[in-house]
N, C-alpha and C. Protein backbone atom coordinates (compact mmCIF):
# COMPACT_ATOMS: atom_id res chain seq x y z
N UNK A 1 79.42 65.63 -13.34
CA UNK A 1 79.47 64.81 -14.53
C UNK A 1 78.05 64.54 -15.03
N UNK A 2 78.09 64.28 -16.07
CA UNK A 2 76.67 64.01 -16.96
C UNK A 2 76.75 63.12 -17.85
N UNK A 3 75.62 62.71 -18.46
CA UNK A 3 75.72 61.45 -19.63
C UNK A 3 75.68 62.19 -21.40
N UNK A 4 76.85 62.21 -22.01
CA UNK A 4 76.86 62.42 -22.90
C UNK A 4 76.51 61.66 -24.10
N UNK A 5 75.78 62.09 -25.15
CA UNK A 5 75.55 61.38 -26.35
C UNK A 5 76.26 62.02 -27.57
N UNK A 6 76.91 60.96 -27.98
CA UNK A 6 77.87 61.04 -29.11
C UNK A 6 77.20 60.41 -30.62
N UNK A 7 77.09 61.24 -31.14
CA UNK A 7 76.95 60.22 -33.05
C UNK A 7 78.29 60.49 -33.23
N UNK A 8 79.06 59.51 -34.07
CA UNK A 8 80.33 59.70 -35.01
C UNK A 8 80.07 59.12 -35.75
N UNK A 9 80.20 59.68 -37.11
CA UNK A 9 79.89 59.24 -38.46
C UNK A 9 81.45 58.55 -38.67
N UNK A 10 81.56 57.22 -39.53
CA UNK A 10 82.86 57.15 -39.33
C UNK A 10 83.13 55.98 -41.04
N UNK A 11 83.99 56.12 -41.43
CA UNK A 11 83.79 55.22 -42.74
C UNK A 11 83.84 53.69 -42.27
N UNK A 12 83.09 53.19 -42.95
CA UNK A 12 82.25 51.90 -42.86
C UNK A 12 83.13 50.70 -43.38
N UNK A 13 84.49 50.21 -42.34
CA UNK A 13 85.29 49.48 -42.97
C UNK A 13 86.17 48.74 -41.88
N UNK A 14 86.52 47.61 -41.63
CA UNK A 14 87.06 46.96 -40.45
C UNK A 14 88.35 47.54 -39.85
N UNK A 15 87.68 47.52 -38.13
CA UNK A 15 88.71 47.91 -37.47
C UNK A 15 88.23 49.65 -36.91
N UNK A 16 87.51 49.79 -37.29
CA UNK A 16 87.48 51.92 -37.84
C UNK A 16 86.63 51.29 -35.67
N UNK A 17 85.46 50.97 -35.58
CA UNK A 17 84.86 50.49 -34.29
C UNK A 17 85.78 50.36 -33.35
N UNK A 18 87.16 49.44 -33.50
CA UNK A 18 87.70 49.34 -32.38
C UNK A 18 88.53 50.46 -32.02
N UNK A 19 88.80 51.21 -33.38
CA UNK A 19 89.63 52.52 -32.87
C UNK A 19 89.21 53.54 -32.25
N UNK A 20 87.96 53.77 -32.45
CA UNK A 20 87.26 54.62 -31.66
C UNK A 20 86.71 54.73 -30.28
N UNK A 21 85.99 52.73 -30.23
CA UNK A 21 86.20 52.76 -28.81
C UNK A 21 86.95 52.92 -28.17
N UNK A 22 88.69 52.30 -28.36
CA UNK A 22 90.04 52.68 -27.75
C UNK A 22 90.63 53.74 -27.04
N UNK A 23 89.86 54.48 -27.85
CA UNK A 23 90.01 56.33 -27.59
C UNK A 23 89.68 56.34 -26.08
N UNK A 24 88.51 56.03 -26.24
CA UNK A 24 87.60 56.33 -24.84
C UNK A 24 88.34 55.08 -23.59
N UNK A 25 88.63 53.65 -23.66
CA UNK A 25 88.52 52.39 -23.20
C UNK A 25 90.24 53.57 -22.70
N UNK A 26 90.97 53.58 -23.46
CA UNK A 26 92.49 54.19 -22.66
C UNK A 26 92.57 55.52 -22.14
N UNK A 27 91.47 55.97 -22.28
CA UNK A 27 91.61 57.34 -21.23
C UNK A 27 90.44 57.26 -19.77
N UNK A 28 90.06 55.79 -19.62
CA UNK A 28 89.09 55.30 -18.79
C UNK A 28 87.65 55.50 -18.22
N UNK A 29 87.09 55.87 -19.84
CA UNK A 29 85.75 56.22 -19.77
C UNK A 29 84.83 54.87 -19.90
N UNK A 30 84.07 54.75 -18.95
CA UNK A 30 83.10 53.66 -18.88
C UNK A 30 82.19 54.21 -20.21
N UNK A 31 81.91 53.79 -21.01
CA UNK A 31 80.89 53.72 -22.23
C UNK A 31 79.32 52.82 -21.88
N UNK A 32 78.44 54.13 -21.38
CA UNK A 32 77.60 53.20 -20.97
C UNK A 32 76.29 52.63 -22.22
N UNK A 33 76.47 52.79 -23.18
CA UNK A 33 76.07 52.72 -24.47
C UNK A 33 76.58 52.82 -25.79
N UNK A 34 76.32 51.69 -26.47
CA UNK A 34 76.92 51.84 -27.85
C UNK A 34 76.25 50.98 -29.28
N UNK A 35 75.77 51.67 -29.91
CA UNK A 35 74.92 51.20 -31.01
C UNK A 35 75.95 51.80 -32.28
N UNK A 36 75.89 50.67 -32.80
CA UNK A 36 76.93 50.78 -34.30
C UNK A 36 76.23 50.38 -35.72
N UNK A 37 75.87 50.79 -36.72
CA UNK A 37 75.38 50.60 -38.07
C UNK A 37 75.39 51.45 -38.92
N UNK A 38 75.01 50.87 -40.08
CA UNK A 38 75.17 51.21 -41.67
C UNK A 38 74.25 52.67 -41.67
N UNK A 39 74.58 53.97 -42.49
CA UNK A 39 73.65 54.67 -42.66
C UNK A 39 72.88 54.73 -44.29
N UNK A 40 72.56 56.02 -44.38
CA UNK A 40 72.23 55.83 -45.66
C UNK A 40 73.01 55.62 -46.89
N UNK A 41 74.06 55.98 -46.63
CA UNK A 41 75.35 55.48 -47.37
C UNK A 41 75.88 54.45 -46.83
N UNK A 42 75.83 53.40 -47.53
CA UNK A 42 76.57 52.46 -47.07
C UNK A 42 78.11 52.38 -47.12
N UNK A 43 78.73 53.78 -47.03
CA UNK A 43 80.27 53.47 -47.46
C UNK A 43 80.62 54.09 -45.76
N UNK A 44 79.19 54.46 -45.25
CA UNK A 44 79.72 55.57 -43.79
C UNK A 44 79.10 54.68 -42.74
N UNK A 45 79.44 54.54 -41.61
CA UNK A 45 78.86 53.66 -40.19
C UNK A 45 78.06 54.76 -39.19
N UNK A 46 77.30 54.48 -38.77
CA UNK A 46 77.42 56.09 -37.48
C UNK A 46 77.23 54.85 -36.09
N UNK A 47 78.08 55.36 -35.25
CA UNK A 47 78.80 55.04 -33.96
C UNK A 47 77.97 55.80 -32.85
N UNK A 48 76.79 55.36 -32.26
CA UNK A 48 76.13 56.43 -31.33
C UNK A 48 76.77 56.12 -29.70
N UNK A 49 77.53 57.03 -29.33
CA UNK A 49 77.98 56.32 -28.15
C UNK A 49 77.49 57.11 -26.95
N UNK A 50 76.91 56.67 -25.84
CA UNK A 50 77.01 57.57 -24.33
C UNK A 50 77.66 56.97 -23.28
N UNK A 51 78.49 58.58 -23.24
CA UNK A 51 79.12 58.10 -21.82
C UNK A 51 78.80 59.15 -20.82
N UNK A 52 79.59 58.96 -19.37
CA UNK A 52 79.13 60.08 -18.25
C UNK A 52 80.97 60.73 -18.25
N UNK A 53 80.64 61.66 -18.51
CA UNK A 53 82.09 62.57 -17.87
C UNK A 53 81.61 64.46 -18.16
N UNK A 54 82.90 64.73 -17.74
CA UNK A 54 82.96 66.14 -17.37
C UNK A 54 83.29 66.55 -18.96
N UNK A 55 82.87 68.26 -19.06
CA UNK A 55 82.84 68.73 -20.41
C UNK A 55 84.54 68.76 -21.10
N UNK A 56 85.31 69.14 -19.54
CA UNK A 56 86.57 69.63 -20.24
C UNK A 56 87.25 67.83 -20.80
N UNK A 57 86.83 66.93 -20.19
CA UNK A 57 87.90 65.73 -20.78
C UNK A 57 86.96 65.04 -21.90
N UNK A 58 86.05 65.45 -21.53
CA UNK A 58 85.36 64.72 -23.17
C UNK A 58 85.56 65.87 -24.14
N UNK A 59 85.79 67.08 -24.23
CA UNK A 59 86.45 67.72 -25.22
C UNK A 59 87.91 67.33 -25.32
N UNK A 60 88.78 66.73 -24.64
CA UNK A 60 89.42 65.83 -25.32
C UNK A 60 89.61 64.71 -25.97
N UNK A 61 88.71 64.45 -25.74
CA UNK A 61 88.63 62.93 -26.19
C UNK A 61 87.86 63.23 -27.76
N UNK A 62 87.55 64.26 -28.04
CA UNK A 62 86.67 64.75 -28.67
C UNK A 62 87.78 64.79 -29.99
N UNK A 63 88.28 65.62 -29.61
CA UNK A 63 89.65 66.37 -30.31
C UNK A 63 90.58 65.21 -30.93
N UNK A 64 90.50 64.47 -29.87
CA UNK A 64 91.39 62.95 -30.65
C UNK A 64 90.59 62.55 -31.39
N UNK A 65 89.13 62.21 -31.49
CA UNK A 65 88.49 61.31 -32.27
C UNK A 65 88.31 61.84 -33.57
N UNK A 66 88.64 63.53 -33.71
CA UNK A 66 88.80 63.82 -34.91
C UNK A 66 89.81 64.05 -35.87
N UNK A 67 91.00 63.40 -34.93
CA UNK A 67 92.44 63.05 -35.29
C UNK A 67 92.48 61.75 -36.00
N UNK A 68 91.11 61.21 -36.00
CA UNK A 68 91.32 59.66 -36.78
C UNK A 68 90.87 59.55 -38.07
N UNK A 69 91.60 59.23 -38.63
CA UNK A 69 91.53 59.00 -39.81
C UNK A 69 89.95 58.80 -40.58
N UNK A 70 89.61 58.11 -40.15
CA UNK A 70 88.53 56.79 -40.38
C UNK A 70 87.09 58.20 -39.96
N UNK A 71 87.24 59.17 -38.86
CA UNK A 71 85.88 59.81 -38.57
C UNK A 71 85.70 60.94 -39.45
N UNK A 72 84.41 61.11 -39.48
CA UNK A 72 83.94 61.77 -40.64
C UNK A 72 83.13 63.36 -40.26
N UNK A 73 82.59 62.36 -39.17
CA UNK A 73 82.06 64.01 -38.27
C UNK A 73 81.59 63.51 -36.85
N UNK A 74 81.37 64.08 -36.47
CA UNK A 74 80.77 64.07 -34.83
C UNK A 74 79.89 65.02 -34.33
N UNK A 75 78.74 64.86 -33.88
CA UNK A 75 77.51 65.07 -33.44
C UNK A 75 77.42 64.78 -32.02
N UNK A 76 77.29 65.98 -31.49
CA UNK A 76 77.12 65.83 -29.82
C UNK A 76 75.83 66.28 -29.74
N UNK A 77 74.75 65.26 -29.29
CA UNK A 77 73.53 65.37 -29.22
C UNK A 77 72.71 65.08 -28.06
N UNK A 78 73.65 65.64 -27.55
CA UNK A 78 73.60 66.21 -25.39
C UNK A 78 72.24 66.79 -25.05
N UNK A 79 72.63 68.07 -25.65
CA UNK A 79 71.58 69.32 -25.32
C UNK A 79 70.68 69.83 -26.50
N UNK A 80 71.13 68.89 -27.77
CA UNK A 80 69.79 68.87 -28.81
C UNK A 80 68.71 68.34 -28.73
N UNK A 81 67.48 68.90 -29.51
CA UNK A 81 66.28 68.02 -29.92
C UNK A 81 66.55 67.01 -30.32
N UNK A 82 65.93 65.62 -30.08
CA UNK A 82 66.61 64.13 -30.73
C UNK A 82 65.63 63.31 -29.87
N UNK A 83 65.14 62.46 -31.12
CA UNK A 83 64.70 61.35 -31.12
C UNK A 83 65.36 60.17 -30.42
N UNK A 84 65.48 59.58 -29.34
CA UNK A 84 66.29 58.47 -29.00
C UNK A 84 65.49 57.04 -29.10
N UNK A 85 65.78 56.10 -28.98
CA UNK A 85 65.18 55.06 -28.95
C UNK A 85 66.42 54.16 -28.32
N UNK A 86 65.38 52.50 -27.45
CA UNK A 86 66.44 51.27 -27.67
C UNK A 86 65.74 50.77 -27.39
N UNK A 87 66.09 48.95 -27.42
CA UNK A 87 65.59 47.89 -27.91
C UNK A 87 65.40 47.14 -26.73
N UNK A 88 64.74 46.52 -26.53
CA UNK A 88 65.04 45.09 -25.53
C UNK A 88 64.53 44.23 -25.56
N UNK A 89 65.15 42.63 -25.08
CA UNK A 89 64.21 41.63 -25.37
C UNK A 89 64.04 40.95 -24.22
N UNK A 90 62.99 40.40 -23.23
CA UNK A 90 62.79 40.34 -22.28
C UNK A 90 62.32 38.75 -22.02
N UNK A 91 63.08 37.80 -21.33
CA UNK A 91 62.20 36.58 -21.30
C UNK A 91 61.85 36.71 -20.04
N UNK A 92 60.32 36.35 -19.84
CA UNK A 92 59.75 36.30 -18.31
C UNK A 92 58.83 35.14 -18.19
N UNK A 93 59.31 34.34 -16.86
CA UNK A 93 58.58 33.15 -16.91
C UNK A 93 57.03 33.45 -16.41
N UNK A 94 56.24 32.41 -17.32
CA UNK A 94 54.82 32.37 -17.36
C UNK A 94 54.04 32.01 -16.40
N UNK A 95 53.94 32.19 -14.85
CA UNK A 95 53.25 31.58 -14.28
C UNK A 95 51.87 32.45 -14.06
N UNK A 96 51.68 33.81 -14.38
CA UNK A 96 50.59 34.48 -14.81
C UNK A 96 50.10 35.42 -16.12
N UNK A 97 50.83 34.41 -16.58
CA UNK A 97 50.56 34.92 -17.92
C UNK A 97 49.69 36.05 -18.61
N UNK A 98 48.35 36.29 -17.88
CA UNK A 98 47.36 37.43 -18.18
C UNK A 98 47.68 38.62 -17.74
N UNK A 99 48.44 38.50 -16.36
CA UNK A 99 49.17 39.64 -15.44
C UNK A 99 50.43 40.41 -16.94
N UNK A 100 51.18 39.34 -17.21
CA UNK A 100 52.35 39.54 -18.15
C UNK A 100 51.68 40.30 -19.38
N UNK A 101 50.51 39.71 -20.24
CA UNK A 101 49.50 40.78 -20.67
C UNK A 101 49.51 41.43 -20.95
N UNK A 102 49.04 42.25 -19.99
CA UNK A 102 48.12 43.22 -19.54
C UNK A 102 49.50 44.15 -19.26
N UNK A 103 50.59 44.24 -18.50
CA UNK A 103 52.10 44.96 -18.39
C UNK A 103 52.44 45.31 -19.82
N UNK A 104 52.47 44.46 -20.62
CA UNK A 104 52.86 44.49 -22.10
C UNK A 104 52.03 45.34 -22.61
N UNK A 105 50.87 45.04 -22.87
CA UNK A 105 49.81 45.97 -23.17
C UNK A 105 50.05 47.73 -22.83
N UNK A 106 49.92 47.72 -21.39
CA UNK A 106 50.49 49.04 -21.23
C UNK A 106 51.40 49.64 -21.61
N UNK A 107 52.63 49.17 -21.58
CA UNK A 107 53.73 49.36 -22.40
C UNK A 107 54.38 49.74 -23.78
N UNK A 108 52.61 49.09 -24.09
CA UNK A 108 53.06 49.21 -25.59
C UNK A 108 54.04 48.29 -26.12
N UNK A 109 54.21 47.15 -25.39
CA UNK A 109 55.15 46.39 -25.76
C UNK A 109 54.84 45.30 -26.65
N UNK A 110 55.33 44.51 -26.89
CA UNK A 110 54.79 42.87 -27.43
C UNK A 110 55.32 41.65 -27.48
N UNK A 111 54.22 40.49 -27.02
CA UNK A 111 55.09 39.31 -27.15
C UNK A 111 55.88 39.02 -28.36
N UNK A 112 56.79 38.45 -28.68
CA UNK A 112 57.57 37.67 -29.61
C UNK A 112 57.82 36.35 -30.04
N UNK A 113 57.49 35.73 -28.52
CA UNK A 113 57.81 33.98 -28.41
C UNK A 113 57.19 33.84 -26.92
N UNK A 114 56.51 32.23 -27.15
CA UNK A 114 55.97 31.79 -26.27
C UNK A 114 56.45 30.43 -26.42
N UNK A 115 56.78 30.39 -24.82
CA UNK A 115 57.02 28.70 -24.93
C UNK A 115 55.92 28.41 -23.62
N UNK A 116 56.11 27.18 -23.39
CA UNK A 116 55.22 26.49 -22.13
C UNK A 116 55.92 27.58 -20.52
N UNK A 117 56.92 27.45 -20.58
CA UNK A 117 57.07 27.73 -19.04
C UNK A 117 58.10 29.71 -19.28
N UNK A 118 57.89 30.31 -20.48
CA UNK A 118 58.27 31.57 -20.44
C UNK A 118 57.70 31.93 -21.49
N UNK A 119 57.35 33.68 -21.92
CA UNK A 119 57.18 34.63 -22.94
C UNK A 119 58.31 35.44 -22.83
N UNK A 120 58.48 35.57 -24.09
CA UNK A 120 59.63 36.35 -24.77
C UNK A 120 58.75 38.54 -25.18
N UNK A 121 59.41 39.32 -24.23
CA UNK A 121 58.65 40.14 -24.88
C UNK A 121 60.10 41.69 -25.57
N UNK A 122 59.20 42.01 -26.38
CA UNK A 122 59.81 43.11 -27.30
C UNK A 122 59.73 44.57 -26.74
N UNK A 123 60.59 45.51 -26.30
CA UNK A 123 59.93 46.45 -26.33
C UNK A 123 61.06 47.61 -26.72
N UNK A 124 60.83 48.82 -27.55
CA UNK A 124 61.14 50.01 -27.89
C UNK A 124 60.47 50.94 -27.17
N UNK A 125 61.90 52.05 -26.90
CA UNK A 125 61.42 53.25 -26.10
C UNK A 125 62.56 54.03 -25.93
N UNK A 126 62.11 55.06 -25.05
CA UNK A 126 63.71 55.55 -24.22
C UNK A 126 63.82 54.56 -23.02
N UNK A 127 65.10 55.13 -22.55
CA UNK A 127 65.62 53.71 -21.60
C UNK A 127 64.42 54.29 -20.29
N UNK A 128 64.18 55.48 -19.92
CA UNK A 128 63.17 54.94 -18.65
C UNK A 128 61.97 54.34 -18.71
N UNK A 129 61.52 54.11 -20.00
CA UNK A 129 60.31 52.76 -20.09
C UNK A 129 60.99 52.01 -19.82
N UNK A 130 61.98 51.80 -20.89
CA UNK A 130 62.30 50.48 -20.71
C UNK A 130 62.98 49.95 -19.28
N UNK A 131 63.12 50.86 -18.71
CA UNK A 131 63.67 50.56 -17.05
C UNK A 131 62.42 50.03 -16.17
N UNK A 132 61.74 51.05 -16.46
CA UNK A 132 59.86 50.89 -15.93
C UNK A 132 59.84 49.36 -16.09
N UNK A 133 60.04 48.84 -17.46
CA UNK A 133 59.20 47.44 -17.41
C UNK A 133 59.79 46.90 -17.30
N UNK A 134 61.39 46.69 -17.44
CA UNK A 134 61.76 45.36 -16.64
C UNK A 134 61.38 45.66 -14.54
N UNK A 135 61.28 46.82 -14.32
CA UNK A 135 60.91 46.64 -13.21
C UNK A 135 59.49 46.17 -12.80
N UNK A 136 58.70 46.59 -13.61
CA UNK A 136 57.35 45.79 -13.23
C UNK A 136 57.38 44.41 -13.40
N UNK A 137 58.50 43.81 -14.24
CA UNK A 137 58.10 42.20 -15.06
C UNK A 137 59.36 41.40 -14.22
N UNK A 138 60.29 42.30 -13.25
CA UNK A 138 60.76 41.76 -12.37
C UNK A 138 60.10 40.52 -11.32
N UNK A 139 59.32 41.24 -10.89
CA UNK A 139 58.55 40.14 -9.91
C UNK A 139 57.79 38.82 -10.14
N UNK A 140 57.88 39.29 -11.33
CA UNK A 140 57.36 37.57 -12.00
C UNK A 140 58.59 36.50 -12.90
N UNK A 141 59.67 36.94 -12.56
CA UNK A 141 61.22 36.14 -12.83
C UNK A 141 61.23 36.23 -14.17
N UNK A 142 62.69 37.29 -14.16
CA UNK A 142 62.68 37.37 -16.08
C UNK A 142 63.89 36.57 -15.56
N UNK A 143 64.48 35.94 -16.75
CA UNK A 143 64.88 34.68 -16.53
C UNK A 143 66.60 35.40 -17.41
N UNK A 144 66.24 36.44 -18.52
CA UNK A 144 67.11 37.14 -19.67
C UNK A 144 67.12 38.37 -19.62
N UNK A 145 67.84 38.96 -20.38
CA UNK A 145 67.65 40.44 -20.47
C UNK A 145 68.54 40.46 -21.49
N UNK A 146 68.39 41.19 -22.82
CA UNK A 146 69.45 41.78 -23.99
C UNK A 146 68.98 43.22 -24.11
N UNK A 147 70.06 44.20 -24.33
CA UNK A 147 69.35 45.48 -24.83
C UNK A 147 70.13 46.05 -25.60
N UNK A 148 69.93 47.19 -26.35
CA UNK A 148 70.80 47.33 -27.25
C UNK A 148 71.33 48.36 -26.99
N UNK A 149 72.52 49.43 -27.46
CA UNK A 149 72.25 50.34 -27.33
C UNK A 149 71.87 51.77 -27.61
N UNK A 150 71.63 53.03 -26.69
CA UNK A 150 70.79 53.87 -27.20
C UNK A 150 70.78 54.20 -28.59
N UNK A 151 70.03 54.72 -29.74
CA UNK A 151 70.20 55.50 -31.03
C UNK A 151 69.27 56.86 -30.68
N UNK A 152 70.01 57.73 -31.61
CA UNK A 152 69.28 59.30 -31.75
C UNK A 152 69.57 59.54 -32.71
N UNK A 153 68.63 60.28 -33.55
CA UNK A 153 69.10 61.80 -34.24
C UNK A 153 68.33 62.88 -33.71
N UNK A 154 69.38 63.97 -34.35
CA UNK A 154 68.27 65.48 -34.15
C UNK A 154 67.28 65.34 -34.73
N UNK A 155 65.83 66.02 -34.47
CA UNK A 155 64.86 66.62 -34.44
C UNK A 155 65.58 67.59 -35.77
N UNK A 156 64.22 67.74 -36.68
CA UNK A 156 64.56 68.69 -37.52
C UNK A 156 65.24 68.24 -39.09
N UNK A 157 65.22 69.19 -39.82
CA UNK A 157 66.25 69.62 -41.13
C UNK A 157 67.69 69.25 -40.95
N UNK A 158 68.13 68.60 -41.73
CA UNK A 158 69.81 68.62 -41.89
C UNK A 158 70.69 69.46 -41.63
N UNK A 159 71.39 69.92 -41.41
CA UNK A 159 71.64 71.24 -41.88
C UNK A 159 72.65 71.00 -42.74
């Protein structure tokens, strides 16, 4: 098994989200990612989803999702060129604050919010930075964790 990445373009209208997850949630695929928003048309949503399974049952699941009404296309962006990114927001309490820094710094990351007894920090990447730094910013007690999930497109021209 492997981690698949899914775009589904899907029309941009209530309810169209839960049907699609459904697909996957009743044939018992853990969805280990899911980022949902507006594209350049605002009449279309794109649905970036990853999950881990085998080729032959996610080509079913595949096959249903283009049985729905509501999808528009689907983009399996597995074994393409693609930009990925995700988000996270990290609160870690302040008791060395210069240490916290200087991690950020490397990272490329950035504070967001500071209070007296925590910093709030920002960071974009693929998920093994972002794995990297909550593991470095572990040891100094992150107190939160939100992340979002993954987005991609292909690399390249439209076609």
């Amino acid at each position: 098994m492997s981690k698949v990445t899914l775009a589904v373009l899907v029309r941009n209208e209530p309810g169209v989200l839960s049907r699609v997850t459904g697909l996957f949630t009743r044939r018992g695929y853990n969805i280990h990612s899911l980022a949902v928003g507006p594209t350049e048309d605002p009449k279309v949503s794109r649905i970036t989803i990853v999950v881990e399974e085998d080729e032959d049952r996610l080509e079913q699941v595949t096959k249903q999702l283009h049985k729905l009404v509501d999808v528009l296309k689907i983009i399996d962006l597995t074994d393409e060129e693609k930009v990925e990114r995700e988000l996270a927001l990290i609160k870690v309490k302040t008791d060395k604050r210069s240490d916290i820094l200087q991690i950020v710094d490397i990272f490329r990351a950035k504070i967001v919010d500071v209070s007296p007894k925590e910093v709030m920090v920002e960071v974009t990447g693929d998920t093994d930075k972002i794995d990297a730094l909550i593991l470095m910013l572990k040891g100094y007690g992150i107190t939160e964790i939100v992340r979002t999930g993954k987005i991609a497109l292909g690399r390249g021209a439209k076609n």
